[in-house]
C-alpha atoms as a PDB file:
ATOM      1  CA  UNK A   1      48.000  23.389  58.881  1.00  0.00           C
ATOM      2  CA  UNK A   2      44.668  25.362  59.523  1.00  0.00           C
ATOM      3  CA  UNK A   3      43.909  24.907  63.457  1.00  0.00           C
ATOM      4  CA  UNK A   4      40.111  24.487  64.091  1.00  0.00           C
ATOM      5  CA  UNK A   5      38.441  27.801  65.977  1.00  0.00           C
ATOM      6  CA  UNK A   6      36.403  26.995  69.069  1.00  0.00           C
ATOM      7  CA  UNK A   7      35.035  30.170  70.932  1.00  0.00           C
ATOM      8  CA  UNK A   8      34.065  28.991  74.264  1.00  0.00           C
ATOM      9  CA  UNK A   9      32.213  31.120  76.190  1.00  0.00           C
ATOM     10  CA  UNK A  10      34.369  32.980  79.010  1.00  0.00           C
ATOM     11  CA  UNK A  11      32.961  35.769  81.478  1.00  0.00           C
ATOM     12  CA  UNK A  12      33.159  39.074  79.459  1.00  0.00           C
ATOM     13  CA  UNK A  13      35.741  41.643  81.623  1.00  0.00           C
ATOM     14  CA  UNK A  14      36.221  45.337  80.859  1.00  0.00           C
ATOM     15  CA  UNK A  15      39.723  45.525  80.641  1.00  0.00           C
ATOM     16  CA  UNK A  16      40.836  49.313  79.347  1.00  0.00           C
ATOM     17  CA  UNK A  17      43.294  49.186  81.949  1.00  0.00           C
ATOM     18  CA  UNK A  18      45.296  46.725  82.963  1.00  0.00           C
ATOM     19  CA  UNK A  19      47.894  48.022  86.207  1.00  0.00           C
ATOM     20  CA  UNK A  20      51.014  45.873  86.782  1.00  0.00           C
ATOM     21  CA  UNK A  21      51.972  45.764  90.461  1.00  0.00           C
ATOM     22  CA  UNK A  22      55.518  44.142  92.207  1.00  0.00           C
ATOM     23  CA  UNK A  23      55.139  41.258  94.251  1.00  0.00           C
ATOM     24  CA  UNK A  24      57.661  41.873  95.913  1.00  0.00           C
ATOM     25  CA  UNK A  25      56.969  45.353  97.372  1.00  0.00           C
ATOM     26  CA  UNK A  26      54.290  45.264 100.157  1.00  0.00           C
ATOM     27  CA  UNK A  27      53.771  48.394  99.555  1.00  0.00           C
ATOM     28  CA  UNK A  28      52.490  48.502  96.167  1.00  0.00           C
ATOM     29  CA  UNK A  29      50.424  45.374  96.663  1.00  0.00           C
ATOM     30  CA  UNK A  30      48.742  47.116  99.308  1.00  0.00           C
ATOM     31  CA  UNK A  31      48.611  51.189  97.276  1.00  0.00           C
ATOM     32  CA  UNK A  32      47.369  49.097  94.338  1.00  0.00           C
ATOM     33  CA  UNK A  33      44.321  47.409  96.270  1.00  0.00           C
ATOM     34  CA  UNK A  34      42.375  51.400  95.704  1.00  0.00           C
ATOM     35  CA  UNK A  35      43.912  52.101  92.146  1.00  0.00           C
ATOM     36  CA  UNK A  36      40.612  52.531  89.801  1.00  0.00           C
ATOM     37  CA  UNK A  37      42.134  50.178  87.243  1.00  0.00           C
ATOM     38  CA  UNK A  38      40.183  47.545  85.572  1.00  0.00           C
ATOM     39  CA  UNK A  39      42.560  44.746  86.448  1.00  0.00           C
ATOM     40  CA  UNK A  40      45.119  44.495  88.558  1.00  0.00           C
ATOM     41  CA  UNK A  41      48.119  41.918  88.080  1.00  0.00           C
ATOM     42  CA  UNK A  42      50.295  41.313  91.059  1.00  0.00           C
ATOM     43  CA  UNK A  43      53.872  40.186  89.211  1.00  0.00           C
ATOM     44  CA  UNK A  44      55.772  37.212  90.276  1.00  0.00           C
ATOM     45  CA  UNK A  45      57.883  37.574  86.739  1.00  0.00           C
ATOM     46  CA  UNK A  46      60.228  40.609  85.428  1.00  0.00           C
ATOM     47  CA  UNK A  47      59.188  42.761  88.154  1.00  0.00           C
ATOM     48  CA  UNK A  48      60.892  40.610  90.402  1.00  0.00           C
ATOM     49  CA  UNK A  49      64.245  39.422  91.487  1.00  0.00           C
ATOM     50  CA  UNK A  50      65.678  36.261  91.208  1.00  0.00           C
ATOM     51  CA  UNK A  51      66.643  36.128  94.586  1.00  0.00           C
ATOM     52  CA  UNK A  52      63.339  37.414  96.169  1.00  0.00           C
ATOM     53  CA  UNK A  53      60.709  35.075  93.942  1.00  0.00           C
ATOM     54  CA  UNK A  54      59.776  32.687  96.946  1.00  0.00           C
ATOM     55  CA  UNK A  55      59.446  35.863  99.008  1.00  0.00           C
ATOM     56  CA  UNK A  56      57.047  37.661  96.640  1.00  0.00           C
ATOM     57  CA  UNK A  57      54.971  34.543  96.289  1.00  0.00           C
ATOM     58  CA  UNK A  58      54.153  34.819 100.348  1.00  0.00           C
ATOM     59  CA  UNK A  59      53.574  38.866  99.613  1.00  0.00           C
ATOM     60  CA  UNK A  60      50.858  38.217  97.306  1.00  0.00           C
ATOM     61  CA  UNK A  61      49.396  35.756  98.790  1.00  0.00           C
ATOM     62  CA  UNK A  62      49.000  37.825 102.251  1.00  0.00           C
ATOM     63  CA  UNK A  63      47.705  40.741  99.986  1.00  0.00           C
ATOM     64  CA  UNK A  64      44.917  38.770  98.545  1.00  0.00           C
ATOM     65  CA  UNK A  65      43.921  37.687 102.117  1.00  0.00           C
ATOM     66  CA  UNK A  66      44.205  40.899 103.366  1.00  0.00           C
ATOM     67  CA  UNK A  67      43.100  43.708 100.990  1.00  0.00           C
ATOM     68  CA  UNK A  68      39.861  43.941  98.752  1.00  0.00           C
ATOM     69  CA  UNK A  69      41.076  44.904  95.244  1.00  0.00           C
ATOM     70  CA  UNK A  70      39.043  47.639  93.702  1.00  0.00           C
ATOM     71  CA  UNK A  71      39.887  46.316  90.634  1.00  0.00           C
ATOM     72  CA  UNK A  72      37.246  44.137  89.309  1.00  0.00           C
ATOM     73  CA  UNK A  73      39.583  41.338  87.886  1.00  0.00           C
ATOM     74  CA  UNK A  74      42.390  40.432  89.908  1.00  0.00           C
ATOM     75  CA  UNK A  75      45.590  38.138  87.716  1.00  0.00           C
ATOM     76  CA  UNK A  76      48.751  36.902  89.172  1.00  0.00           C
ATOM     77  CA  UNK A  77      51.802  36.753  86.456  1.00  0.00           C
ATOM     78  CA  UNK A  78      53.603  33.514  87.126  1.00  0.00           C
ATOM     79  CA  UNK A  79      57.169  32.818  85.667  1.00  0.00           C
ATOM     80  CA  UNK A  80      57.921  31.682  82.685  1.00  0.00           C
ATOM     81  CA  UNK A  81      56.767  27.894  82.051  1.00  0.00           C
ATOM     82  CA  UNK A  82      60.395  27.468  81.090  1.00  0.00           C
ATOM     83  CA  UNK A  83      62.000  28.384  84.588  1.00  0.00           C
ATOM     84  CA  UNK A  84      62.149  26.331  87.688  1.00  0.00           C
ATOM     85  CA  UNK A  85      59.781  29.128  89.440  1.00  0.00           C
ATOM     86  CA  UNK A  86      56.966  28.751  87.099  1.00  0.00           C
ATOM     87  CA  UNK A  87      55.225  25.472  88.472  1.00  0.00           C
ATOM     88  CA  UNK A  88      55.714  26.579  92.164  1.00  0.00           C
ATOM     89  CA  UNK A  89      54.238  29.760  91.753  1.00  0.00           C
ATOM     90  CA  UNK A  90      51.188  28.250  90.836  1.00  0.00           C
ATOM     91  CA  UNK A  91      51.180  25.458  93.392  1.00  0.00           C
ATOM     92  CA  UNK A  92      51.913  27.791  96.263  1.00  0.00           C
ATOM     93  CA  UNK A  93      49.612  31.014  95.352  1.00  0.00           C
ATOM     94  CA  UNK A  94      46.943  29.067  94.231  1.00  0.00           C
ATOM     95  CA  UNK A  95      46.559  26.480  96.348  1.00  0.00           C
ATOM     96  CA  UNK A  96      46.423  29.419  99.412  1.00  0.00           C
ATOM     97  CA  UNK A  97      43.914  31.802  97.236  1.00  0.00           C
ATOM     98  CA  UNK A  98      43.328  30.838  93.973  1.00  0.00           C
ATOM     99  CA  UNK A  99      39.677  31.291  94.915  1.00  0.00           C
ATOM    100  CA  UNK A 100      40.492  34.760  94.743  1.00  0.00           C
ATOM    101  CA  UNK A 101      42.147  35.213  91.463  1.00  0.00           C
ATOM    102  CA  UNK A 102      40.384  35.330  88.096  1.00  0.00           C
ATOM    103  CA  UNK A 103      43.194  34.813  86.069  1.00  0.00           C
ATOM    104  CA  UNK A 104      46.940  33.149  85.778  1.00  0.00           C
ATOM    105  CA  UNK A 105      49.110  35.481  83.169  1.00  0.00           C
ATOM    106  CA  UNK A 106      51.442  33.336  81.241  1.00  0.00           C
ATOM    107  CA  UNK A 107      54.834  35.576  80.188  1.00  0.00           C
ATOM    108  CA  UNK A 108      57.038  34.290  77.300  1.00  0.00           C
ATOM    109  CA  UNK A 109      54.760  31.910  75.660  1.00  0.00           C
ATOM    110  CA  UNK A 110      56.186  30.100  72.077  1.00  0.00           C
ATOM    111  CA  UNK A 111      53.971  27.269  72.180  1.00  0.00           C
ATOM    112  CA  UNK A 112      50.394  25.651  72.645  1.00  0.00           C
ATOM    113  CA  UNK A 113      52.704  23.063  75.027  1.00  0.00           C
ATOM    114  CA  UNK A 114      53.351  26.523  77.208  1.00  0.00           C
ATOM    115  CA  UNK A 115      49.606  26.758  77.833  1.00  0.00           C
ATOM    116  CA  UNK A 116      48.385  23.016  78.221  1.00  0.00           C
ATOM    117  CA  UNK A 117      51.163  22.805  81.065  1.00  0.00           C
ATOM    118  CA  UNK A 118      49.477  25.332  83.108  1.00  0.00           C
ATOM    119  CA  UNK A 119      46.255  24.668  82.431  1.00  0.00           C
ATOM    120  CA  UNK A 120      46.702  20.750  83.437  1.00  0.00           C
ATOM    121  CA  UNK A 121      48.177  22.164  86.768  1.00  0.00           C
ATOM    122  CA  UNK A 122      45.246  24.148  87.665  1.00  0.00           C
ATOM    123  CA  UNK A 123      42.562  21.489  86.797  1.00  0.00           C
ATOM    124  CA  UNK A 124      44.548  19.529  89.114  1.00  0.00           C
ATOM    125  CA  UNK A 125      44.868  22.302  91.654  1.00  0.00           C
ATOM    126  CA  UNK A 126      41.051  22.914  91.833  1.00  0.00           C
ATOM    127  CA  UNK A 127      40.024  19.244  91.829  1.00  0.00           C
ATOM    128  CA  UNK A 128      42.486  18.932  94.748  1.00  0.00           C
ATOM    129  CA  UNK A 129      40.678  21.898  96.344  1.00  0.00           C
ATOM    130  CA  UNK A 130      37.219  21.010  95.048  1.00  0.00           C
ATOM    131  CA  UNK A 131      36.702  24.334  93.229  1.00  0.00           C
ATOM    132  CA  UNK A 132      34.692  24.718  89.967  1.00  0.00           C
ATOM    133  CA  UNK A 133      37.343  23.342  87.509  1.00  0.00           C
ATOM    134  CA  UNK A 134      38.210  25.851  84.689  1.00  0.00           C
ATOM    135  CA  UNK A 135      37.239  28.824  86.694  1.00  0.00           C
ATOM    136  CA  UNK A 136      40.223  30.600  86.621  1.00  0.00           C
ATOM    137  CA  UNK A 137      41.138  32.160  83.499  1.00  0.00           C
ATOM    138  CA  UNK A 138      44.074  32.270  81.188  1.00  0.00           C
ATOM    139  CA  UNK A 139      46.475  35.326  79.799  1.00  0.00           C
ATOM    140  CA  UNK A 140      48.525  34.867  77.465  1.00  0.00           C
ATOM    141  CA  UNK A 141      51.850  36.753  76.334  1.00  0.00           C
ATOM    142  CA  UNK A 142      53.393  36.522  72.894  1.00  0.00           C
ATOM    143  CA  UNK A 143      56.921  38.061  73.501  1.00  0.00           C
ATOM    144  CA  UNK A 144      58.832  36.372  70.684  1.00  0.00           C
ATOM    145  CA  UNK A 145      59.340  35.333  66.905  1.00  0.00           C
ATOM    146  CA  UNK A 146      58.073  31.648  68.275  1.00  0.00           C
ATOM    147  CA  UNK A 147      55.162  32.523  69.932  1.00  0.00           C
ATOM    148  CA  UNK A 148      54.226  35.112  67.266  1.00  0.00           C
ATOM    149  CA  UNK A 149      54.341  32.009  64.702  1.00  0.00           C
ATOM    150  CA  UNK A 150      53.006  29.514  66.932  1.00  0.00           C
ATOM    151  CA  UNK A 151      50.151  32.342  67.828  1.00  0.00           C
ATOM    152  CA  UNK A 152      46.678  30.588  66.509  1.00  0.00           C
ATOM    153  CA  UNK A 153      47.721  27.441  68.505  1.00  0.00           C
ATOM    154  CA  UNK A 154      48.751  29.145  71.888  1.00  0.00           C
ATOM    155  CA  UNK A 155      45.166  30.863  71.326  1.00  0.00           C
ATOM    156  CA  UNK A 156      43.108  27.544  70.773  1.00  0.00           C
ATOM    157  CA  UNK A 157      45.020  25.803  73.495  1.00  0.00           C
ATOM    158  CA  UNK A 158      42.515  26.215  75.959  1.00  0.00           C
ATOM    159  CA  UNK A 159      39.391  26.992  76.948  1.00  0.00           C
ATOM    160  CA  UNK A 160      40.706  28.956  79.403  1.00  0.00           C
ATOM    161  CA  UNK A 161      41.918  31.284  77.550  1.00  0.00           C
ATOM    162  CA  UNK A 162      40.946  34.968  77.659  1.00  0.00           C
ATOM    163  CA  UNK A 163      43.406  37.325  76.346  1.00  0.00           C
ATOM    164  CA  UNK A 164      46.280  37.447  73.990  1.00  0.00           C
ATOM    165  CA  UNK A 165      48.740  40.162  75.383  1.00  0.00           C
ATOM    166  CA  UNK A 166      51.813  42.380  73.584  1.00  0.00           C
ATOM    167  CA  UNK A 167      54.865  42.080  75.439  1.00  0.00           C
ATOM    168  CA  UNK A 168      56.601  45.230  73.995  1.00  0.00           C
ATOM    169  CA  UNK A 169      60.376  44.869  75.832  1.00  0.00           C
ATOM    170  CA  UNK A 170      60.941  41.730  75.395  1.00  0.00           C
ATOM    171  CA  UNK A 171      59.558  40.932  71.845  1.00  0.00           C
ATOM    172  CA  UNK A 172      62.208  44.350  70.980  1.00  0.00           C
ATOM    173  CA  UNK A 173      64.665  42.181  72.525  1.00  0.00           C
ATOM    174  CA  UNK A 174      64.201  39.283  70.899  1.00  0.00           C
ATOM    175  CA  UNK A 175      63.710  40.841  67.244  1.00  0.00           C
ATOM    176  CA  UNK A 176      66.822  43.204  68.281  1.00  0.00           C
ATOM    177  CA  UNK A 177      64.494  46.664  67.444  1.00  0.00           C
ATOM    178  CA  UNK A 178      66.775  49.489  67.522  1.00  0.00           C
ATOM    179  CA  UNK A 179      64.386  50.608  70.636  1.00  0.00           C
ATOM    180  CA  UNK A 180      65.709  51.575  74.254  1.00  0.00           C
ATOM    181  CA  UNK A 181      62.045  52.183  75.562  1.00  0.00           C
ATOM    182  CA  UNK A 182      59.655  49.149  76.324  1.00  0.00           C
ATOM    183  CA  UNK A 183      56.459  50.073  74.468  1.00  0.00           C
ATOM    184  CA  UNK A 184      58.049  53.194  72.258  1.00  0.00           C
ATOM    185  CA  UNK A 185      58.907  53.456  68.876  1.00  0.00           C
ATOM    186  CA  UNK A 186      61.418  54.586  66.771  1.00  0.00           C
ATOM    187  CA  UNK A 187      61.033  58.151  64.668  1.00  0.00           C
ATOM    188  CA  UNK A 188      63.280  56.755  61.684  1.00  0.00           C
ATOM    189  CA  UNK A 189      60.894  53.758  60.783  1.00  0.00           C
ATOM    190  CA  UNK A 190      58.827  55.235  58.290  1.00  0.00           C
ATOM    191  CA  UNK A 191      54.879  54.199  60.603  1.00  0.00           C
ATOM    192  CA  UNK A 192      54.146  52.500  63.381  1.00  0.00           C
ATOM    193  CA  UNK A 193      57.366  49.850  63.755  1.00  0.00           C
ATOM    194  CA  UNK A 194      54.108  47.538  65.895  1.00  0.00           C
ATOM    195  CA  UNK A 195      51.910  47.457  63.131  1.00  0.00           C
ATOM    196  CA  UNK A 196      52.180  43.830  61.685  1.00  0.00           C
ATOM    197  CA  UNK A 197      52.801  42.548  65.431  1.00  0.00           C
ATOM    198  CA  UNK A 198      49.871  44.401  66.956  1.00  0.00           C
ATOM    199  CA  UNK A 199      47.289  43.326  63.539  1.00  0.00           C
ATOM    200  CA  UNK A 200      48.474  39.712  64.071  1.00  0.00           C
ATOM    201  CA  UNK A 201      47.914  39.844  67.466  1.00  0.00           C
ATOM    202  CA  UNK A 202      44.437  41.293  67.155  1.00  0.00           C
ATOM    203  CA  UNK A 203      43.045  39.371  64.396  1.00  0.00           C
ATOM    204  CA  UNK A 204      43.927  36.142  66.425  1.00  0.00           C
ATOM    205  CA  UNK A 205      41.988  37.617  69.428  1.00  0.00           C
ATOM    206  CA  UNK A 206      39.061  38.197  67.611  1.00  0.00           C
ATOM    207  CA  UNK A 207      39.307  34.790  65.384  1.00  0.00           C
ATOM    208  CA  UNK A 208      39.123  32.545  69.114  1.00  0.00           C
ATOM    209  CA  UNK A 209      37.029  35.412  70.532  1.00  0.00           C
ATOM    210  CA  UNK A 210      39.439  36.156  72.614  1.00  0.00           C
ATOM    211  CA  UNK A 211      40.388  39.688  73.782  1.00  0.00           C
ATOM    212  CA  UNK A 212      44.040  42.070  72.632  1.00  0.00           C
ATOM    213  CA  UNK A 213      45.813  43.941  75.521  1.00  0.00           C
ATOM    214  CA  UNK A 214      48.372  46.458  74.412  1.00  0.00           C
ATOM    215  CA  UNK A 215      51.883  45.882  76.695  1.00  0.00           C
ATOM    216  CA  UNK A 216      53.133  49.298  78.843  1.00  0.00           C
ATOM    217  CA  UNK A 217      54.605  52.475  78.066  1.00  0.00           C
ATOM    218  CA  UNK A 218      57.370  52.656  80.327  1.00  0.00           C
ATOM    219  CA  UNK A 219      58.078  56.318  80.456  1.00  0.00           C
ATOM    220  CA  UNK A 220      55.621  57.119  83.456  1.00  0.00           C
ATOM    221  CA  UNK A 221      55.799  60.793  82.848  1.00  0.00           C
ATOM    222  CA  UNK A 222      55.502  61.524  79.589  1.00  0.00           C
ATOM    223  CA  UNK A 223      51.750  61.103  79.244  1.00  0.00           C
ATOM    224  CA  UNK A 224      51.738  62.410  75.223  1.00  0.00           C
ATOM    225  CA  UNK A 225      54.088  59.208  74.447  1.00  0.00           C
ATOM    226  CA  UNK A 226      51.438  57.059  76.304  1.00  0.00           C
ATOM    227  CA  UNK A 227      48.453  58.857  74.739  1.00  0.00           C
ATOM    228  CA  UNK A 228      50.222  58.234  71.163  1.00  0.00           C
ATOM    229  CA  UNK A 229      51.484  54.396  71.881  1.00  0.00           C
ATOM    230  CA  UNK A 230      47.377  54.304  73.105  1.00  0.00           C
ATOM    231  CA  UNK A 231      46.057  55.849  70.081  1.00  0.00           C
ATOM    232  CA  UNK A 232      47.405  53.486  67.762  1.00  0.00           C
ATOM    233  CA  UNK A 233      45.975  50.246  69.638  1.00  0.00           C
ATOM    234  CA  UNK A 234      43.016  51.448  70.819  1.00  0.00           C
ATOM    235  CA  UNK A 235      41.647  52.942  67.089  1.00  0.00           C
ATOM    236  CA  UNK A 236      43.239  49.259  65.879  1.00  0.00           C
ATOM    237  CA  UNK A 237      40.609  47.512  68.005  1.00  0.00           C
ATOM    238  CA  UNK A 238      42.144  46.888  71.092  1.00  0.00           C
ATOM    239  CA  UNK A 239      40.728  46.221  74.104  1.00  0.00           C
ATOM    240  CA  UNK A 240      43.058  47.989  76.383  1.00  0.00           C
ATOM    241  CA  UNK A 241      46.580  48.530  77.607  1.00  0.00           C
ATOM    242  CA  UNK A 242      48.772  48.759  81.017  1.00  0.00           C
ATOM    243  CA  UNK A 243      50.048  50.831  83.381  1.00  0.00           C
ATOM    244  CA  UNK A 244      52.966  51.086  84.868  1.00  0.00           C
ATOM    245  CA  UNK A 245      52.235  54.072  87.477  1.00  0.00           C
ATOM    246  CA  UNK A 246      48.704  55.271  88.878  1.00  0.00           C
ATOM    247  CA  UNK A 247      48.865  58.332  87.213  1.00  0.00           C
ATOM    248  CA  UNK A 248      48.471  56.045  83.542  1.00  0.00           C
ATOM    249  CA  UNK A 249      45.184  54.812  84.682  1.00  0.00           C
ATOM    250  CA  UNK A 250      43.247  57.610  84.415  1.00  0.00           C
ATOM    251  CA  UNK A 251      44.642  58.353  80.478  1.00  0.00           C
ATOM    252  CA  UNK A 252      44.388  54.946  79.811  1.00  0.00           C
ATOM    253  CA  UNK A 253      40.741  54.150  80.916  1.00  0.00           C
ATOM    254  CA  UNK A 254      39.919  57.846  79.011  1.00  0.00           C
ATOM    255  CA  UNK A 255      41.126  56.623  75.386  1.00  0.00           C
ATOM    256  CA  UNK A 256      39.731  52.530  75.602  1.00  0.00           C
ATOM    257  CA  UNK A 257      36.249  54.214  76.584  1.00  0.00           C
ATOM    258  CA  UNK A 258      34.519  54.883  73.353  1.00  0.00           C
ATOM    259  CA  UNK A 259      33.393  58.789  73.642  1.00  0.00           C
ATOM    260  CA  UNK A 260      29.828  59.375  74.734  1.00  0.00           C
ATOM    261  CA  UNK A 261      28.341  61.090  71.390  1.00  0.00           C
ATOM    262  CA  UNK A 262      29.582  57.751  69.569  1.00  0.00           C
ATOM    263  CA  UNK A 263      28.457  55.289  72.530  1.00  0.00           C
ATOM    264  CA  UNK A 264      24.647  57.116  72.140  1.00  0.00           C
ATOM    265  CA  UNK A 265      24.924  57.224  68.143  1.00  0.00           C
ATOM    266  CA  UNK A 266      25.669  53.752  68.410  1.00  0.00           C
ATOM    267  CA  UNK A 267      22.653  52.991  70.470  1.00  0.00           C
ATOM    268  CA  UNK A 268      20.209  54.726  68.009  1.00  0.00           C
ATOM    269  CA  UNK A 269      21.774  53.286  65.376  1.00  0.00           C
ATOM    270  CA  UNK A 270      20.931  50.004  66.654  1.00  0.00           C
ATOM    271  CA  UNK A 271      17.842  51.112  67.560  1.00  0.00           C
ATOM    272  CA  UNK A 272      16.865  52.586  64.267  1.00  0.00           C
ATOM    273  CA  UNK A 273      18.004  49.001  62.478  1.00  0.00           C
ATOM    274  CA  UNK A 274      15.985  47.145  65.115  1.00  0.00           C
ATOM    275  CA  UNK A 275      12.932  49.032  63.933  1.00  0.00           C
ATOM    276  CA  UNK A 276      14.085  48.926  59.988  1.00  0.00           C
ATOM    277  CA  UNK A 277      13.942  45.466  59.457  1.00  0.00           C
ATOM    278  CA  UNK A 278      11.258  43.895  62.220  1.00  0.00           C
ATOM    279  CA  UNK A 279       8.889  46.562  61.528  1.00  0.00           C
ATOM    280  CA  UNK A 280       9.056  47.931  58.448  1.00  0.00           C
ATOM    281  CA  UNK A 281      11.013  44.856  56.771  1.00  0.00           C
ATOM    282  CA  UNK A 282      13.662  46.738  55.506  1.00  0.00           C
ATOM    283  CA  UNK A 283      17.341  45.536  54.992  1.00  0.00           C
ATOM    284  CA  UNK A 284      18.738  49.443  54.772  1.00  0.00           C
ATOM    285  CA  UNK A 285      17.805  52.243  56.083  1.00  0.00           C
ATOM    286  CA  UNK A 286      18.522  55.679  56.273  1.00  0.00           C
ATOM    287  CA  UNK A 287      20.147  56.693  59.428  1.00  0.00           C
ATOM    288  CA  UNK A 288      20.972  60.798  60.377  1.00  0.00           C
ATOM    289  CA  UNK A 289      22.142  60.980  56.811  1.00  0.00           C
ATOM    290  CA  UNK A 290      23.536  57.694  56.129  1.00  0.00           C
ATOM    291  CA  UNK A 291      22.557  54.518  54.303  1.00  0.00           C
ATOM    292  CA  UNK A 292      23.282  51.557  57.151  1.00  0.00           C
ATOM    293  CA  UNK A 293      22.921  48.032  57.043  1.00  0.00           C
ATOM    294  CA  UNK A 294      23.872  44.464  58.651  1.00  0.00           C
ATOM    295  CA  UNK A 295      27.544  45.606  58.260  1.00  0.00           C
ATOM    296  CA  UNK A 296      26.796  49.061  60.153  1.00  0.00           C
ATOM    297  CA  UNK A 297      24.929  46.735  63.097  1.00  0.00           C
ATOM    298  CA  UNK A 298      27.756  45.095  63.597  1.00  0.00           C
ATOM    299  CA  UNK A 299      29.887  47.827  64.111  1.00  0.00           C
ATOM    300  CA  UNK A 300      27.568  49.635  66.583  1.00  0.00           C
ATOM    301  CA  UNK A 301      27.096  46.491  68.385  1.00  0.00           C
ATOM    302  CA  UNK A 302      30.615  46.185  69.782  1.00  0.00           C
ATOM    303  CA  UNK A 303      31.058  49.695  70.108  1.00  0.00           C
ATOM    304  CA  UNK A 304      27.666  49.781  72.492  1.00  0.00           C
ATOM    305  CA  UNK A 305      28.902  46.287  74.324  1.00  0.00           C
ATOM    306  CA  UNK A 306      31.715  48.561  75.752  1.00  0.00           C
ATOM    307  CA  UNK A 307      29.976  51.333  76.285  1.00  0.00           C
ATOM    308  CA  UNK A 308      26.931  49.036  78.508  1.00  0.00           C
ATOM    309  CA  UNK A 309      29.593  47.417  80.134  1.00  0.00           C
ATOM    310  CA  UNK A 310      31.739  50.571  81.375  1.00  0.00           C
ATOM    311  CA  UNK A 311      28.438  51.952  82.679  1.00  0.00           C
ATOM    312  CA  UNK A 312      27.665  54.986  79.843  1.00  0.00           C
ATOM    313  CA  UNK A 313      24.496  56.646  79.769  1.00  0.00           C
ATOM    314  CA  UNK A 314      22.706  55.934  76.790  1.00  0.00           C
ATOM    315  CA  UNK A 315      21.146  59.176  76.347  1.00  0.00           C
ATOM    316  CA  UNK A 316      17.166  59.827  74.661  1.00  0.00           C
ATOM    317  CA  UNK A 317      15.714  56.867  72.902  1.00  0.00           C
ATOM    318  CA  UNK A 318      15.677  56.585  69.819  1.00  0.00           C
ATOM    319  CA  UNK A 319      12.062  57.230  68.099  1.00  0.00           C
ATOM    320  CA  UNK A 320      11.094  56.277  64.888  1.00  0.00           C
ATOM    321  CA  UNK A 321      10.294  59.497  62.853  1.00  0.00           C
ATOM    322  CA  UNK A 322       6.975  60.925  62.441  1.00  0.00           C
ATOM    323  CA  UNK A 323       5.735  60.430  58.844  1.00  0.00           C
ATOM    324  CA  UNK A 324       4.907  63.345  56.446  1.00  0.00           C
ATOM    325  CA  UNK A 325       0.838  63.763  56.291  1.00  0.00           C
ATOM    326  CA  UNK A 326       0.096  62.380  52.876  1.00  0.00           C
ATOM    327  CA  UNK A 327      -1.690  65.321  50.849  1.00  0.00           C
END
């Protein structure tokens, strides 16, 4: 059954890093309010035990009263939609400050079902509240053999919806991976064991225009196992990947930046096109040494989109070429 694609249009978030944060420690809700990350999501899920759930849910919601995240997108992970916690979590946090969180992540999702239930609950929520209904945004996930098949209806569930999300440990788990290490891989599989996972994943984000968030590394010190888990997603077509520890961030942010010398060859490129076909009506061109067309646009026009919206410089203008005196 082919399930109809319907890009709505959501607000467009740099996301290279993505920092995972207790709810139940106070202090990591409060370190985590200065950590340069690109989101912050304070975790009411895994991170947190059974017996301290209703506790973390008053934690985070004095943190996001108290403290001004640096981060510019704030999430809170709720429970799983199968667990009694899930549908109290939501009531309680975002009833108290829902008006400052952009998005709810949803863990463990195997069905569209998964999504519609929270996404009913927080149009009620904000009507209850009188806040701009469908506001907050939607996470998503896919941590399973379900929710992996199910994935193209769990990503046109809602217009809410924002990101599909690898989550490494528990999909291992389920598949029963011969990996001890959430995120890592294992030297005997001949490649990268996340390939067809990570592809799928991706090519669903892009198909519903939704962005692909690589899961964590979990060993926090060895930063040449992060850069290589990083590597693989990021030169895939990810949009980013979290942290477990502040000192992630920083390598994290580095490799889902596009380098400078590509951002500014992208912007001339585009530049160069621009002129190629309104001015001199042209549908290829030569470009520093190489044919381009609409294809080679395309390309250069995501990789500029993250490079304008991290901030890069540009660099010179590009200028079209002096022509050769005619003799």
């Amino acid at each position: 059954m082919s399930i109809k694609v319907e890009k709505v249009a959501r607000p467009v978030r740099l996301r290279r890093s993505c920092h995972a944060v207790p709810g139940s420690s106070e202090k990591m809700l409060e370190k985590s309010a200065g950590l340069p990350a690109d989101q912050v999501f304070l975790d009411l899920e895994d991170a947190v035990a059974v017996d301290k759930k209703e506790e973390a849910r008053q934690l985070i919601i004095h943190a996001l009263q108290t403290y001004d995240y640096q981060a510019p997108t704030v999430v809170v992970r709720v429970n799983a939609v199968d667990t009694k916690f899930a549908y109290r979590d939501l009531i309680e946090v975002v009833e108290a400050v829902g008006d400052k969180i952009d998005c709810i992540m949803i863990p463990k999702v195997e069905s569209a079902e998964h999504v519609t239930f929270i996404d009913r609950l927080l149009t009620s929520i904000e009507e209850v509240k009188g806040w701009e209904v469908g506001r907050i945004g939607l996470e998503v996930q896919i941590e399973n053999g379900e929710g992996l098949i199910n994935i193209e209806a769990i990503a046109a569930a809602s217009p809410r919806m924002e990101t599909l999300i690898l989550g490494p440990g528990d999909f291992s788990a389920a598949m029963g991976m011969r990996i001890l290490s959430v995120g890592g891989n294992n030297a005997t599989y001949p490649g990268d064991i996340w390939h067809y996972v990570n592809f799928r994943i991706l090519s669903t984000a892009r198909a519903f225009g939704l962005q692909a968030i690589d899961g964590p590394f979990s060993q926090v010190k060895n930063d040449d196992g992060l850069r290589d888990a990083a590597i693989r997603t990021v030169t895939m077509g990810f949009d980013g990947k979290w942290s477990l520890h502040p000192q992630q961030i920083p390598i994290i942010n580095e490799l889902y930046s596009p380098p400078l010398d590509e951002y500014q060859r992208a912007e001339r490129m585009l530049a160069a096109y621009e002129h190629a076909t309104t001015v001199e009506k042209k549908g290829a061109v030569m470009f520093e040494n190489e044919m381009i067309d609409e294809a080679n646009r395309k390309m250069a026009q995501e990789l500029a989109a993250k490079g304008r919206l991290i901030g890069l410089d540009p660099g010179e203008p590009w200028t079209p070429p002096v022509p050769e005196p005619v003799a």
